[in-house]
C-alpha atoms as a PDB file:
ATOM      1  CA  UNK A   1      15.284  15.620   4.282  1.00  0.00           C
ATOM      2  CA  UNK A   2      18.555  15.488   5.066  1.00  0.00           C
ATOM      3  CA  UNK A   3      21.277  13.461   2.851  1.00  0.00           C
ATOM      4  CA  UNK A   4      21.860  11.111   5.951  1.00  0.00           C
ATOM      5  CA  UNK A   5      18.032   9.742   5.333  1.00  0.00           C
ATOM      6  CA  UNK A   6      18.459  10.059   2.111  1.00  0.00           C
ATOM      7  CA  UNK A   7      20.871   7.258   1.523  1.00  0.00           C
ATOM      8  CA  UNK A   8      18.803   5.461   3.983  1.00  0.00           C
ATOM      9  CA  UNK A   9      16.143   4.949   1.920  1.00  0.00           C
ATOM     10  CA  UNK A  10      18.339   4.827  -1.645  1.00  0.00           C
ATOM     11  CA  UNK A  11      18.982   1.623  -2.303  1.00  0.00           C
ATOM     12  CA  UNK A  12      20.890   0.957  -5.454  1.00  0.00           C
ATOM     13  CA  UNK A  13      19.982  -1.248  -7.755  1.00  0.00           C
ATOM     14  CA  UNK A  14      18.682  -1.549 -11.710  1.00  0.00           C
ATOM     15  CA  UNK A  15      16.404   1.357 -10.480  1.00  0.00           C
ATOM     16  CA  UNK A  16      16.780   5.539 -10.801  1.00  0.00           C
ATOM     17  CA  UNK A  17      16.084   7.449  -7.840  1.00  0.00           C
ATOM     18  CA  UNK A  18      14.140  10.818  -8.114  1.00  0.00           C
ATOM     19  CA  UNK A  19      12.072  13.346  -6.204  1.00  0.00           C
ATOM     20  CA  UNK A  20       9.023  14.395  -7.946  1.00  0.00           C
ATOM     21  CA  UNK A  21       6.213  16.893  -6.481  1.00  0.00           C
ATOM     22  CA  UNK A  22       3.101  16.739  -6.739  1.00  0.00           C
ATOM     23  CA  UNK A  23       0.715  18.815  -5.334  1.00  0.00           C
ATOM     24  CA  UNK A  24       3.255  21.118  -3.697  1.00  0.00           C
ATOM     25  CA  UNK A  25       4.247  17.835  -1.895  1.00  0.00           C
ATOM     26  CA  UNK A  26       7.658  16.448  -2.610  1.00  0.00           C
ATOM     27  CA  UNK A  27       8.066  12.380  -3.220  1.00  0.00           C
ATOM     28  CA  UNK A  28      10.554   9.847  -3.567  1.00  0.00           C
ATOM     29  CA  UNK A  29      10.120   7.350  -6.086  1.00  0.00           C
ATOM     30  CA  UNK A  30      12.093   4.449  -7.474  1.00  0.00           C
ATOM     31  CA  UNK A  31      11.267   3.562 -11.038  1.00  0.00           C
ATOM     32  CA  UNK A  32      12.511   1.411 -13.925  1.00  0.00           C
ATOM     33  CA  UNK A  33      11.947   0.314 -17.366  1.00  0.00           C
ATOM     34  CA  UNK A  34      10.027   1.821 -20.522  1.00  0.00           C
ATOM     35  CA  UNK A  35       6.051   1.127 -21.285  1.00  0.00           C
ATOM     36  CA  UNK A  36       2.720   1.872 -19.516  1.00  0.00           C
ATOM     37  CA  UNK A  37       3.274   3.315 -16.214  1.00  0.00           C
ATOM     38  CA  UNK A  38       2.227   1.111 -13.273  1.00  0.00           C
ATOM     39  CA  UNK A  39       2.227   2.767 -10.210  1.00  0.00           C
ATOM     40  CA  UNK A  40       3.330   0.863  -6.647  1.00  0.00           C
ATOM     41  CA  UNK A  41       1.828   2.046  -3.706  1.00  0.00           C
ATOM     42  CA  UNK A  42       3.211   0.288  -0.500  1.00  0.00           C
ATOM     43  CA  UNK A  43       1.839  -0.498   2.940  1.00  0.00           C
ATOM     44  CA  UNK A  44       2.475  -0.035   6.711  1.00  0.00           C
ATOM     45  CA  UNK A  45       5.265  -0.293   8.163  1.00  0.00           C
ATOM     46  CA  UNK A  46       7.313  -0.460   4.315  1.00  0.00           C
ATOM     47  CA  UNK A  47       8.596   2.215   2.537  1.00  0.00           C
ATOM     48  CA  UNK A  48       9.111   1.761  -1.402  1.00  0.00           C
ATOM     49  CA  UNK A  49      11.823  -0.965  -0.935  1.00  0.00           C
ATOM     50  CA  UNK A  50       8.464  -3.276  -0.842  1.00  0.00           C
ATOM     51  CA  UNK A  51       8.150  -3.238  -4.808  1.00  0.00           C
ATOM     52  CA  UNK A  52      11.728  -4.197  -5.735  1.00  0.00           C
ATOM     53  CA  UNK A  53      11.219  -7.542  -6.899  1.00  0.00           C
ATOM     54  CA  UNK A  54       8.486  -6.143  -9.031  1.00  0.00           C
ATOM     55  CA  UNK A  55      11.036  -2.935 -10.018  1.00  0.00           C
ATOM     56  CA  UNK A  56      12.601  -5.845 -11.653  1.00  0.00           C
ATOM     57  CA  UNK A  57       9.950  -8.154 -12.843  1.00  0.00           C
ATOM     58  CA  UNK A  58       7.502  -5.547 -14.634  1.00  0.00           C
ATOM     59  CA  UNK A  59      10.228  -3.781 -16.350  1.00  0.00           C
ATOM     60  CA  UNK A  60      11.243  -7.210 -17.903  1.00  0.00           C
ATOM     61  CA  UNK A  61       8.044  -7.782 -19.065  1.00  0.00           C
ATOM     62  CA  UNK A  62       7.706  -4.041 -20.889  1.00  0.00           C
ATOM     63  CA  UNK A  63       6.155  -1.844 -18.230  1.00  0.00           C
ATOM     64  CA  UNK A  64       7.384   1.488 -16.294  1.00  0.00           C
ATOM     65  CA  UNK A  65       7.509   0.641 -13.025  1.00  0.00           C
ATOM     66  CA  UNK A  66       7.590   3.731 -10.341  1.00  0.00           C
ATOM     67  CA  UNK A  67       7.358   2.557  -6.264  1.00  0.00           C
ATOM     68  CA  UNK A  68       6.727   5.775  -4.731  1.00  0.00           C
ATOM     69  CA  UNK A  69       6.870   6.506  -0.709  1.00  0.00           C
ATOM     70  CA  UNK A  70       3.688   7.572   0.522  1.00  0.00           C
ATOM     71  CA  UNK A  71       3.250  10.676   2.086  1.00  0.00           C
ATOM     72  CA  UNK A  72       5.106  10.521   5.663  1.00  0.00           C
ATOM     73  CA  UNK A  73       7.289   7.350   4.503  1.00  0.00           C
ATOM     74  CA  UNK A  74      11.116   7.112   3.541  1.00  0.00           C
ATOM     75  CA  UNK A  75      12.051  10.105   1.454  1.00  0.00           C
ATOM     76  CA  UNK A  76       9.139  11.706   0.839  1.00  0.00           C
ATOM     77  CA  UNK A  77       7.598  14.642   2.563  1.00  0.00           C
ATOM     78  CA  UNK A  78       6.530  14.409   5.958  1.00  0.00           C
ATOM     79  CA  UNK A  79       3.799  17.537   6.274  1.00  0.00           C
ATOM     80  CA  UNK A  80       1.954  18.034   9.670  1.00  0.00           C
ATOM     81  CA  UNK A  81      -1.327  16.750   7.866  1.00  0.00           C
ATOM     82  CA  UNK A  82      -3.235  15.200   4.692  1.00  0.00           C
ATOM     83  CA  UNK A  83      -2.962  11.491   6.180  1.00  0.00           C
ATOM     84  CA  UNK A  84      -6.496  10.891   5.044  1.00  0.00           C
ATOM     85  CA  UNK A  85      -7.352   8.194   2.426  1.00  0.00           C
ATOM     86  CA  UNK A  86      -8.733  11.396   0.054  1.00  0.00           C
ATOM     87  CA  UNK A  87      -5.752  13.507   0.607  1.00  0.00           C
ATOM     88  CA  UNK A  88      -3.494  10.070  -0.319  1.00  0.00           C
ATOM     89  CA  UNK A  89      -5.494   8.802  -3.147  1.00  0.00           C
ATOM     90  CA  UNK A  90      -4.674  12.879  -4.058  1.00  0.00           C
ATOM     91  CA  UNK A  91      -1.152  12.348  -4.002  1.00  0.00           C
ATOM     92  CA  UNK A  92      -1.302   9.449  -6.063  1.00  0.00           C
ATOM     93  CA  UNK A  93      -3.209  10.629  -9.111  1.00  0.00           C
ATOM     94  CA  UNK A  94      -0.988  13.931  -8.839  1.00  0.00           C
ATOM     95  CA  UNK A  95       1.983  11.852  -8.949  1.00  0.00           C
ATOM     96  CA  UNK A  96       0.898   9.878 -12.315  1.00  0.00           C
ATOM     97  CA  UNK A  97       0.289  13.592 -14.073  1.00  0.00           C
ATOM     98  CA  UNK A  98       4.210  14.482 -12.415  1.00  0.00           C
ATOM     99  CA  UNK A  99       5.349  11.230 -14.166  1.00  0.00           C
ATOM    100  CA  UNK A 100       3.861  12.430 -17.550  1.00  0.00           C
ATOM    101  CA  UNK A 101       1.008  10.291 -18.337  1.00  0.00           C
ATOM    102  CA  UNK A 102      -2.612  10.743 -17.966  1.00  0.00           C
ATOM    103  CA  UNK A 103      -3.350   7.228 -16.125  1.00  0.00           C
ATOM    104  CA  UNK A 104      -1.688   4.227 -14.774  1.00  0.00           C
ATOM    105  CA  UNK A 105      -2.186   0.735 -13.648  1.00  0.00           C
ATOM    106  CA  UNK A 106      -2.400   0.752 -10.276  1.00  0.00           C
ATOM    107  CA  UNK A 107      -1.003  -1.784  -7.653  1.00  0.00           C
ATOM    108  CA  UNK A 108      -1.495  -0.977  -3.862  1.00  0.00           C
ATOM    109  CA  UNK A 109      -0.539  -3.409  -1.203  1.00  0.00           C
ATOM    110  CA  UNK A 110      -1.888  -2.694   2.551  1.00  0.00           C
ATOM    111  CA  UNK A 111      -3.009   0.755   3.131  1.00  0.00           C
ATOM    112  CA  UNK A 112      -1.243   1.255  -0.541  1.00  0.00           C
ATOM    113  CA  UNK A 113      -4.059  -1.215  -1.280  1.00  0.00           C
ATOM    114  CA  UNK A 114      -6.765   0.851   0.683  1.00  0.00           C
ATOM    115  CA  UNK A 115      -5.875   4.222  -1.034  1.00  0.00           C
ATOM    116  CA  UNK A 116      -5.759   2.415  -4.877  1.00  0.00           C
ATOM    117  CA  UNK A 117      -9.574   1.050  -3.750  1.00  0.00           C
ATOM    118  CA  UNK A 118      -9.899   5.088  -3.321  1.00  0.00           C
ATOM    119  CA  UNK A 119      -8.279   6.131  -6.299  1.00  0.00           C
ATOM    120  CA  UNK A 120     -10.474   3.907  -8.262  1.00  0.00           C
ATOM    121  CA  UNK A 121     -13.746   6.224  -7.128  1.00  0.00           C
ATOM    122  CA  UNK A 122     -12.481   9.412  -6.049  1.00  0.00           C
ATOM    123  CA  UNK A 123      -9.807   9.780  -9.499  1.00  0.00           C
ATOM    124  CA  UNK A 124     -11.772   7.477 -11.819  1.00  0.00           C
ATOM    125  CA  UNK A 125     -10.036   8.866 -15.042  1.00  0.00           C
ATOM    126  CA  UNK A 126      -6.448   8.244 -13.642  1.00  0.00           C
ATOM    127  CA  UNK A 127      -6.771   4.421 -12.875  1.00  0.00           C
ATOM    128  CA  UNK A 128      -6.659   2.213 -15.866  1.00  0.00           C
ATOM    129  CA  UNK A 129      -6.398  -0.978 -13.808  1.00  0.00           C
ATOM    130  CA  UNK A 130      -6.495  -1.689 -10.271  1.00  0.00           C
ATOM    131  CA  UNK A 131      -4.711  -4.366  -8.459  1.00  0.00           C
ATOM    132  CA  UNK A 132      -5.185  -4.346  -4.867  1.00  0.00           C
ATOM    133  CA  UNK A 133      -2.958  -6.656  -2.453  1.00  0.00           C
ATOM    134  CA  UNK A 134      -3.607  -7.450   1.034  1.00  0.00           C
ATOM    135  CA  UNK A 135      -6.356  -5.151   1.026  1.00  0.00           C
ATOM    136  CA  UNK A 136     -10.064  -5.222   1.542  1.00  0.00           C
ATOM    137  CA  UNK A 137     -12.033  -2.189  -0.466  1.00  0.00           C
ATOM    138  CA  UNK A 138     -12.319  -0.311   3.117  1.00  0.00           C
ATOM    139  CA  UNK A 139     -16.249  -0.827   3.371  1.00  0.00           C
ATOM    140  CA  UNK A 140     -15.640  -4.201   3.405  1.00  0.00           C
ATOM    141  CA  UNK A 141     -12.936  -3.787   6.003  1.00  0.00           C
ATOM    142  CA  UNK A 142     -15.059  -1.982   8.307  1.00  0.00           C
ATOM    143  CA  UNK A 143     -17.742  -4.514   7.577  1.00  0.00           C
ATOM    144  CA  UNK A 144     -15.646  -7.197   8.671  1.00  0.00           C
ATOM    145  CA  UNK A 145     -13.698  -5.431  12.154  1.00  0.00           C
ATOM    146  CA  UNK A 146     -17.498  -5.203  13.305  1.00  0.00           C
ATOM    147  CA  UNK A 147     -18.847  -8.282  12.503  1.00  0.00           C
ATOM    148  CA  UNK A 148     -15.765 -10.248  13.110  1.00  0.00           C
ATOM    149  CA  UNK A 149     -14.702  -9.121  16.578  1.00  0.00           C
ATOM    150  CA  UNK A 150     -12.579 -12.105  17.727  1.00  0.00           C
ATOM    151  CA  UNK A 151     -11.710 -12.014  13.977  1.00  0.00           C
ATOM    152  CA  UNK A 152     -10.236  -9.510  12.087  1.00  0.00           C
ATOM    153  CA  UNK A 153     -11.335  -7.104  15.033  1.00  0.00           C
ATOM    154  CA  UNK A 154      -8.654  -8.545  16.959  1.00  0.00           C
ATOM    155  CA  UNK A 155      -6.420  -8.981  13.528  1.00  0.00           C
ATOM    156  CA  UNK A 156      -6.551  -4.929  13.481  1.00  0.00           C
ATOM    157  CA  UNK A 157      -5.692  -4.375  17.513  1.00  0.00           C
ATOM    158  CA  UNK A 158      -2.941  -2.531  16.286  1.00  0.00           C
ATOM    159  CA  UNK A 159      -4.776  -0.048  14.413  1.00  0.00           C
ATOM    160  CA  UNK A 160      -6.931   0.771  18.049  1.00  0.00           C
ATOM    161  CA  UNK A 161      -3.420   0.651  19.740  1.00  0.00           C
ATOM    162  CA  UNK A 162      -1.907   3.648  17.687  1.00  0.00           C
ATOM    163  CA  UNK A 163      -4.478   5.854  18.756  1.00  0.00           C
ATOM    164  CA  UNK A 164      -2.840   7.216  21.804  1.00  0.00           C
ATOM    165  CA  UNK A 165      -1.115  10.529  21.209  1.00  0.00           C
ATOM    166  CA  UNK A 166       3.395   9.894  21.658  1.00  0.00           C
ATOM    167  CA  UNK A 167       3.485   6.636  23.058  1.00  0.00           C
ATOM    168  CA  UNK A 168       3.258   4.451  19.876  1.00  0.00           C
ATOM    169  CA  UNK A 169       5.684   6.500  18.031  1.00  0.00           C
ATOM    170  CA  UNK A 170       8.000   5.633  21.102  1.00  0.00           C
ATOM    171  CA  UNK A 171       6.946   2.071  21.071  1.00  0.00           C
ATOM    172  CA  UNK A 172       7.682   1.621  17.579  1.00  0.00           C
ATOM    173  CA  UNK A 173      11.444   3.608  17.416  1.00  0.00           C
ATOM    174  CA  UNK A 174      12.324   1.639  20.684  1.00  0.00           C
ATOM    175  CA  UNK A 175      15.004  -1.061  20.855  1.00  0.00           C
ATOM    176  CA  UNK A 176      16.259  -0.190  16.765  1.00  0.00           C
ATOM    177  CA  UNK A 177      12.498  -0.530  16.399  1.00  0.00           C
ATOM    178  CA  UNK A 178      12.349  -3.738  16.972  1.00  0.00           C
ATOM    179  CA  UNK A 179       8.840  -4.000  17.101  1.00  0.00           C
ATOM    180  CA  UNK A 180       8.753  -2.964  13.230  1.00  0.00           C
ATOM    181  CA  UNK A 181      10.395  -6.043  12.700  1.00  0.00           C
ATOM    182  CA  UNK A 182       8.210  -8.369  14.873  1.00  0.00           C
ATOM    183  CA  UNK A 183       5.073  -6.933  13.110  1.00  0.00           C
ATOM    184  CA  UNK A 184       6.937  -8.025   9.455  1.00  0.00           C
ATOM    185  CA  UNK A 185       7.704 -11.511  11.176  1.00  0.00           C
ATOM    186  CA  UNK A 186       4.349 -12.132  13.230  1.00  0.00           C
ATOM    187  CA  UNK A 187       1.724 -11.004   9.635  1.00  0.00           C
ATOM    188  CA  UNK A 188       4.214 -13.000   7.501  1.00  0.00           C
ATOM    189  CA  UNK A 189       4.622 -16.578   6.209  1.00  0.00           C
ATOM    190  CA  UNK A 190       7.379 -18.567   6.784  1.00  0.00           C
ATOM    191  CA  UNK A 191      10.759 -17.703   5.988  1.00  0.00           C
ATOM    192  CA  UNK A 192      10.366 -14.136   5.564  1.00  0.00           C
ATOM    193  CA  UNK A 193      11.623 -11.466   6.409  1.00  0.00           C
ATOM    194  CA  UNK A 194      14.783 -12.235   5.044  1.00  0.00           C
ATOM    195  CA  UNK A 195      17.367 -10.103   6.566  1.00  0.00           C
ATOM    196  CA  UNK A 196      18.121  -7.250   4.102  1.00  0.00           C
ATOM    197  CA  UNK A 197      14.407  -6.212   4.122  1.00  0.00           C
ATOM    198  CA  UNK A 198      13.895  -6.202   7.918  1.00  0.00           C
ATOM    199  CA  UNK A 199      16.923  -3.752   8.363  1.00  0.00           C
ATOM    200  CA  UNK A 200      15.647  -1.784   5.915  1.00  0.00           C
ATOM    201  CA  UNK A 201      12.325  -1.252   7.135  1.00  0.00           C
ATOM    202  CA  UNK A 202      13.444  -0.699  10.508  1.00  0.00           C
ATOM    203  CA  UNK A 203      16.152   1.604   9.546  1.00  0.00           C
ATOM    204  CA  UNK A 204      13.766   3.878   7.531  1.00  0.00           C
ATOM    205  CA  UNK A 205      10.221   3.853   9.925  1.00  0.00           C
ATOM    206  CA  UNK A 206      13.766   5.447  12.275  1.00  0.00           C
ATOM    207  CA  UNK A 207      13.809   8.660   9.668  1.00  0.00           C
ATOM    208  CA  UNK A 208      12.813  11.555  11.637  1.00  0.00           C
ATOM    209  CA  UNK A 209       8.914  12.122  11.170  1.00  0.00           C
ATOM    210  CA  UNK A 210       8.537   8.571   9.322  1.00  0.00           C
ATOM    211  CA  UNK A 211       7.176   6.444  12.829  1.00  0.00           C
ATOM    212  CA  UNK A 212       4.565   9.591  13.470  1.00  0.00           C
ATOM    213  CA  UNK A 213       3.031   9.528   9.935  1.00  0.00           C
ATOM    214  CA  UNK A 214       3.158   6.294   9.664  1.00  0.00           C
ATOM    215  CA  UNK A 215       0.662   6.184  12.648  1.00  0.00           C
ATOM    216  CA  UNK A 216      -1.576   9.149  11.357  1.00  0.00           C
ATOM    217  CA  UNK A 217      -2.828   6.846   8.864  1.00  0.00           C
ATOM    218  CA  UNK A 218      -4.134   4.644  11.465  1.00  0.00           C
ATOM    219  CA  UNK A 219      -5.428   7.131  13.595  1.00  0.00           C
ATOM    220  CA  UNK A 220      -7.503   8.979  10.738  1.00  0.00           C
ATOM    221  CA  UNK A 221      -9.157   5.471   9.480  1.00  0.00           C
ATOM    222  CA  UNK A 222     -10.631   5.026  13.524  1.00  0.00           C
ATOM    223  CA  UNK A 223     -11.092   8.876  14.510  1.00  0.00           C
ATOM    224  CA  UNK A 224     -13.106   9.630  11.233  1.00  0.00           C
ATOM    225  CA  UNK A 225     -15.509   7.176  11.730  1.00  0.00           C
ATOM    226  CA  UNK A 226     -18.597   9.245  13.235  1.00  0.00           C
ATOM    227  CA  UNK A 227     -16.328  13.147  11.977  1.00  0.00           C
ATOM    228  CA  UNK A 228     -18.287  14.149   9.182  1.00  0.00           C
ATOM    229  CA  UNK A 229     -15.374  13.663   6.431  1.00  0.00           C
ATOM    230  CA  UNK A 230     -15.370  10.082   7.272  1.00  0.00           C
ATOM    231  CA  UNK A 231     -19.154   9.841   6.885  1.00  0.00           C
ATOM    232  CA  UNK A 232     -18.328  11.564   3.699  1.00  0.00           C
ATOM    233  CA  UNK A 233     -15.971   9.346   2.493  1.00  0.00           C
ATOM    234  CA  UNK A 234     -18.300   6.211   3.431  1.00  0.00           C
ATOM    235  CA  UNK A 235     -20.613   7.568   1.601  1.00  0.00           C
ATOM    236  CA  UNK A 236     -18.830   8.069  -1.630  1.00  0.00           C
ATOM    237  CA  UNK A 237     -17.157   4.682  -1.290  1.00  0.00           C
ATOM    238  CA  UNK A 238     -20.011   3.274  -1.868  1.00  0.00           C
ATOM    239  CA  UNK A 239     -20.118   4.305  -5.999  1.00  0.00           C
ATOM    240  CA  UNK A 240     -18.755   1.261  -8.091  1.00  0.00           C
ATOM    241  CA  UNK A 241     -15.300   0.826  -9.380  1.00  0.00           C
ATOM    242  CA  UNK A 242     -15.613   0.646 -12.836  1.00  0.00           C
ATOM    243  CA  UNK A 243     -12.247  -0.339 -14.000  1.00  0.00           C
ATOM    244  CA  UNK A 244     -10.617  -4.079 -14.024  1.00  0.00           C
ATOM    245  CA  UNK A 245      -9.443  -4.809 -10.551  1.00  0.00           C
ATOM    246  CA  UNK A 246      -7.430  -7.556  -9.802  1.00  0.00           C
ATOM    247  CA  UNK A 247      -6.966  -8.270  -6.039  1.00  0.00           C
ATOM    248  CA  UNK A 248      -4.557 -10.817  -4.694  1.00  0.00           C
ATOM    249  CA  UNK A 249      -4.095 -11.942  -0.883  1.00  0.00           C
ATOM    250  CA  UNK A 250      -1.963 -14.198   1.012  1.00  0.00           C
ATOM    251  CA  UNK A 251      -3.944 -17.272   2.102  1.00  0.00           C
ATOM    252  CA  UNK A 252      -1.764 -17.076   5.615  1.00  0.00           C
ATOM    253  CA  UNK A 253      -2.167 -13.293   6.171  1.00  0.00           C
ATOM    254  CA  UNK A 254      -2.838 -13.114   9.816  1.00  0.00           C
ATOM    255  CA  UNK A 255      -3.188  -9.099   9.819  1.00  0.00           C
ATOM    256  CA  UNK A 256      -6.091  -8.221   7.007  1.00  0.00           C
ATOM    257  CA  UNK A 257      -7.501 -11.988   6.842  1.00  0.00           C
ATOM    258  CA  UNK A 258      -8.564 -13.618   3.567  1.00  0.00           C
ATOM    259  CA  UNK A 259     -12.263 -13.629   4.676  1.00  0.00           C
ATOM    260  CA  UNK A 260     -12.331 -10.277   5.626  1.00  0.00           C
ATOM    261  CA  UNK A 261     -11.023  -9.337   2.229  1.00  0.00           C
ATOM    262  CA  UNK A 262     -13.039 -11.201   0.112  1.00  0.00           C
ATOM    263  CA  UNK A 263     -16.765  -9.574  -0.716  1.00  0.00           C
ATOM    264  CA  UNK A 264     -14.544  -6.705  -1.680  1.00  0.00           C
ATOM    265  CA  UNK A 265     -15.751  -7.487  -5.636  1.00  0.00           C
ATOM    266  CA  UNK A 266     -19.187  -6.461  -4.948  1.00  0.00           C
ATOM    267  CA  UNK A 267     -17.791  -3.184  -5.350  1.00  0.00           C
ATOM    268  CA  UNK A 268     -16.707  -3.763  -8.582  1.00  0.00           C
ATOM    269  CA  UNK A 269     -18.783  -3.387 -11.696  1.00  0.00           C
ATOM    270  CA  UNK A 270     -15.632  -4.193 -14.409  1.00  0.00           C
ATOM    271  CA  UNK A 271     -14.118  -7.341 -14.849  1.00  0.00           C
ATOM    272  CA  UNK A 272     -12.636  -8.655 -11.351  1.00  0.00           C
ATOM    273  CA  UNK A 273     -10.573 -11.475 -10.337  1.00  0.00           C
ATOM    274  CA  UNK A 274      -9.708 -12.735  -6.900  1.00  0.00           C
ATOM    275  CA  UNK A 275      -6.647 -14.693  -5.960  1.00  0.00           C
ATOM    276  CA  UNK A 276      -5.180 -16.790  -2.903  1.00  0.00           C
ATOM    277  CA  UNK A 277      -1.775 -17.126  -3.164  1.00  0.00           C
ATOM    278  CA  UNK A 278      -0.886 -20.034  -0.998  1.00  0.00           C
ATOM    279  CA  UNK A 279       2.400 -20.131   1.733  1.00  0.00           C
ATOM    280  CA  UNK A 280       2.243 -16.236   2.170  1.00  0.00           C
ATOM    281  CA  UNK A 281       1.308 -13.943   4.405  1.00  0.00           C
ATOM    282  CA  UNK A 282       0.430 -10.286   4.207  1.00  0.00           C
ATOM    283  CA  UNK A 283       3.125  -9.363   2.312  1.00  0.00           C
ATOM    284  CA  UNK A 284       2.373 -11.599  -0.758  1.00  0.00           C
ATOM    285  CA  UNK A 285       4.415  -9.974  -3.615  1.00  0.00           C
ATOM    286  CA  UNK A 286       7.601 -10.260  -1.713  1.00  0.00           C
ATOM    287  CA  UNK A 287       7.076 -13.655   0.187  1.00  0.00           C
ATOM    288  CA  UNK A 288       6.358 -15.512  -3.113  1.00  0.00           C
ATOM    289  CA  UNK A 289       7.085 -13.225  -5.687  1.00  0.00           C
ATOM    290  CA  UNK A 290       7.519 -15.713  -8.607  1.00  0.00           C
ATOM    291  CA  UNK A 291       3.831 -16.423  -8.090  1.00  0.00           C
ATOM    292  CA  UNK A 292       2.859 -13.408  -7.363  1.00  0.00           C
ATOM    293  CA  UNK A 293       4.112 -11.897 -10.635  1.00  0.00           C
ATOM    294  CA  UNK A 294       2.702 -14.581 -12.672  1.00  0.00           C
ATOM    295  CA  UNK A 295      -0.808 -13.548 -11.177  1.00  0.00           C
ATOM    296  CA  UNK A 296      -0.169  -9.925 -12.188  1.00  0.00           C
ATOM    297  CA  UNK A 297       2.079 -10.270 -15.080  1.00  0.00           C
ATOM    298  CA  UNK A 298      -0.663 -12.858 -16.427  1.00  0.00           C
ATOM    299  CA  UNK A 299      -3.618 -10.472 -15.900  1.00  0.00           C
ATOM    300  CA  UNK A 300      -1.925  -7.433 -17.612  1.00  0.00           C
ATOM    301  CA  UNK A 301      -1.677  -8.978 -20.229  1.00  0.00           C
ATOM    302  CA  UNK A 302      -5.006 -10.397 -21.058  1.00  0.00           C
ATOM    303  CA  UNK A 303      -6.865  -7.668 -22.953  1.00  0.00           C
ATOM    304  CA  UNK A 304     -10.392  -8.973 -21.359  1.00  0.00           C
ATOM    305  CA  UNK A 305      -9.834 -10.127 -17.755  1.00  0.00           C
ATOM    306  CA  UNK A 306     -12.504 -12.169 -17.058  1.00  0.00           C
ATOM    307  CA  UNK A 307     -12.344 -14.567 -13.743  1.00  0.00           C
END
């Protein structure tokens, strides 16, 4: 990466910057503060910039925070391959073991939220808590694109959109990716995206590589369907999450919708709580983040959480 698209994505603040590699893959991540690590995994179309409310927040209330980019995003790597779920949740647990500890909590928002559901079975051991965000455990979320066609079928039309080969990437870059910012506009609530964010996000889904990997993630989550690693990965899914999960969705989130994300808990055999936080969207934790925090600051710190 070059230091043009490194600033990019370096946004200053009461944050350190650092590349860390794990797994022979290089990563950017953002972190701040002293404690138990808690790891922030962002979503589509984001880049770590997502967390940095919480970069603040969870530092003030005694925990590391570290908001990596995934694989593909902002200034991490951008290899050829590995935009599976198992390859990601990979990356993750690698990156916990790069940050010197042996677990973390775990927050994922979006397909952040998709590959903490498959940390929690695939890297049992390195997941101490789970909160999930916008984010249906993905057997639900298949569950719900078939059942719900005119639902959260047509919620996801997106995700069938991005399987063409070049002309999505091109759709996405056009116009100062424009588009980027319409998608943060249409899944949001009111009043957000403020300003700052939606440069941001445009400006880094522009970083050379970034729009293309971005759009792998999608295309593995269809195309693996009926390939046997997707069968496999259904399959395996399907063990229980035995770990406290909290999970947390925007009750106006037009792109994964509530109903398609509750039913997720069934999956769950440790404590589990489920949350609507009211006047957001999909992007919950930085379109009310007061509330949001209070939710996840208030069940870190209960030692049994119960609903």
């Amino acid at each position: 990466m070059s230091g043009h698209d490194a600033s990019l994505v370096e946004v200053d603040g009461p944050w350190t910057h650092r590349q860390i590699s794990a797994g022979g893959t290089r990563f950017h991540v953002a972190e701040a503060g002293d404690g138990p690590l808690v790891l922030l995994l962002h979503g589509f179309p984001e880049f770590w910039w997502s967390w940095h409310n919480q970069l603040v927040s969870l530092p003030a209330a005694g925990y590391r925070a570290a908001a990596v980019d995934l694989r593909g995003y902002g200034g991490s790597d951008k290899p050829p391959r590995g935009y599976d779920l198992v390859t990601l949740a990979g990356d993750a647990a690698g990156l916990v073991r790069a940050l010197g500890e042996a677990n973390a909590i775990v927050v994922g928002h979006d397909w952040g939220g998709l590959l903490a559901w498959t940390m929690g079975v695939y890297h049992p051991k390195v997941v101490q808590r789970l909160a999930v965000v916008s984010a249906p455990h993905p057997l639900r979320l298949r569950q719900a694109v078939a059942g719900d066609p005119r639902g959260q079928g047509w919620a996801t039309r997106h995700t069938f959109g991005f399987q063409l080969p070049l002309w999505p990437e091109r759709r996405l870059m056009r116009d100062d990716a424009a588009l980027v910012g319409k998608l943060l506009h249409d899944w949001s609530g009111p009043g957000w995206p403020d300003e700052r964010t939606e440069r941001l996000v445009r400006r880094a889904v522009q970083i050379p590589g970034a729009a293309h990997s971005a759009l792998e993630y999608h295309r593995w989550l269809i195309r693996s369907q009926a390939r046997p690693d997707g069968i496999r990965y259904a399959h395996r899914m399907r063990a229980p999450i035995h770990v406290p999960t909290l999970q947390l969705h925007g009750a106006l989130d037009t792109c994964t919708l509530p109903g398609s994300a509750q039913g997720s808990g069934r999956y769950v055999t440790a404590p589990y709580r489920w949350k609507l936080i009211d006047g957001a969207g999909h992007f919950p934790h930085e379109e009310r983040p007061r509330t949001f925090d209070t939710q996840l600051l208030g069940w870190l710190a209960d030692p049994e959480p119960e609903l």
